[in-house]
Protein backbone atom coordinates (compact mmCIF):
# COMPACT_ATOMS: atom_id res chain seq x y z
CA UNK A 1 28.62 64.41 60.95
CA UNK A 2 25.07 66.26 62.01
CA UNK A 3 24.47 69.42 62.72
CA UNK A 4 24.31 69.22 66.28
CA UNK A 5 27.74 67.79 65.68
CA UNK A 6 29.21 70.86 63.46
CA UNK A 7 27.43 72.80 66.77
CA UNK A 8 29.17 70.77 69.27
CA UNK A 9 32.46 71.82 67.97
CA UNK A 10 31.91 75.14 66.99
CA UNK A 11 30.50 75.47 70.41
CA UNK A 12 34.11 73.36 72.23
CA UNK A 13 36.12 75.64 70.03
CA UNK A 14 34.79 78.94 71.19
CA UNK A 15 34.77 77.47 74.76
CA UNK A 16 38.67 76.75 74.57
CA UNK A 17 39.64 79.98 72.84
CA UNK A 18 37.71 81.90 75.81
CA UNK A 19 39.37 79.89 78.26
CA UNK A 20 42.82 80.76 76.52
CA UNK A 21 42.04 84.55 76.55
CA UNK A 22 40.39 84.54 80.00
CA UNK A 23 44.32 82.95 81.67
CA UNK A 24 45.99 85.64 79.40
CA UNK A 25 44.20 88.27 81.14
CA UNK A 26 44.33 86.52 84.69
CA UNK A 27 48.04 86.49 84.25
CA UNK A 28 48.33 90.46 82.88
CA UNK A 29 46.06 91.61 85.91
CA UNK A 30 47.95 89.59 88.16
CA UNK A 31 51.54 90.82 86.87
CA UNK A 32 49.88 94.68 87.37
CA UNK A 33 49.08 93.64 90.81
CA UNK A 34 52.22 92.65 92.11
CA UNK A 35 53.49 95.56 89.78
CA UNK A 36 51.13 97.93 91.74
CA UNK A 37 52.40 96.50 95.04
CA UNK A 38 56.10 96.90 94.73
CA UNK A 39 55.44 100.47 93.64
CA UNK A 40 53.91 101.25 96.84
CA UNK A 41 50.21 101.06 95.84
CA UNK A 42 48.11 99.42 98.55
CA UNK A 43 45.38 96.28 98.00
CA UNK A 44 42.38 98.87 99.39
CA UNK A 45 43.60 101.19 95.92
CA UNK A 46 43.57 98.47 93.62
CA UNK A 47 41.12 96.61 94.64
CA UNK A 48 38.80 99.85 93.65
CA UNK A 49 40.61 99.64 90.30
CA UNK A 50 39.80 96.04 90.01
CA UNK A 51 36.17 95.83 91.23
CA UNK A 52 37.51 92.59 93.74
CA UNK A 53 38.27 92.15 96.87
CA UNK A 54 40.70 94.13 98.99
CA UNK A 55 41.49 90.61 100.18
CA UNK A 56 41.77 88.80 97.43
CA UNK A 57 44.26 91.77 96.17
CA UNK A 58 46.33 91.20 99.05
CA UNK A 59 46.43 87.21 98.59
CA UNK A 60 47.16 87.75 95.02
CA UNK A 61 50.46 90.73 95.48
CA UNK A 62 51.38 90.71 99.26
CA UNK A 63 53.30 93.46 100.61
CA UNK A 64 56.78 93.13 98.97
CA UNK A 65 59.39 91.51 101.38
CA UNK A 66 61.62 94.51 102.87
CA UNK A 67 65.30 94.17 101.36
């Protein structure tokens, strides 16, 4: 193995642990969201907090079903 080859792993390895850490948080935020929701905090709030859309926030934790 080359150098460029050493690089092209290191560089794959970092890739795959960023991916890994970038679904963790997808799947925290998410959680919050729907969280967020069933306590009565609206898209328009959190999508503020978030920095995305208000519809995206909405797609993401509709309005909880009424029981």
């Amino acid at each position: 193995m080359d150098t460029l080859d050493t690089e092209i792993q290191a560089a794959a390895e970092r890739r795959t642990a960023a991916e890994a850490a970038f679904q963790e948080a997808d799947r925290e935020l998410r959680d919050l969201l729907v969280r967020g929701r069933a306590e009565g905090k609206g898209p328009s709030h959190m999508a503020k907090l978030t920095g995305f859309t208000r519809e995206w926030v909405a797609k993401i934790a509709p309005a909880p079903k009424p029981s």
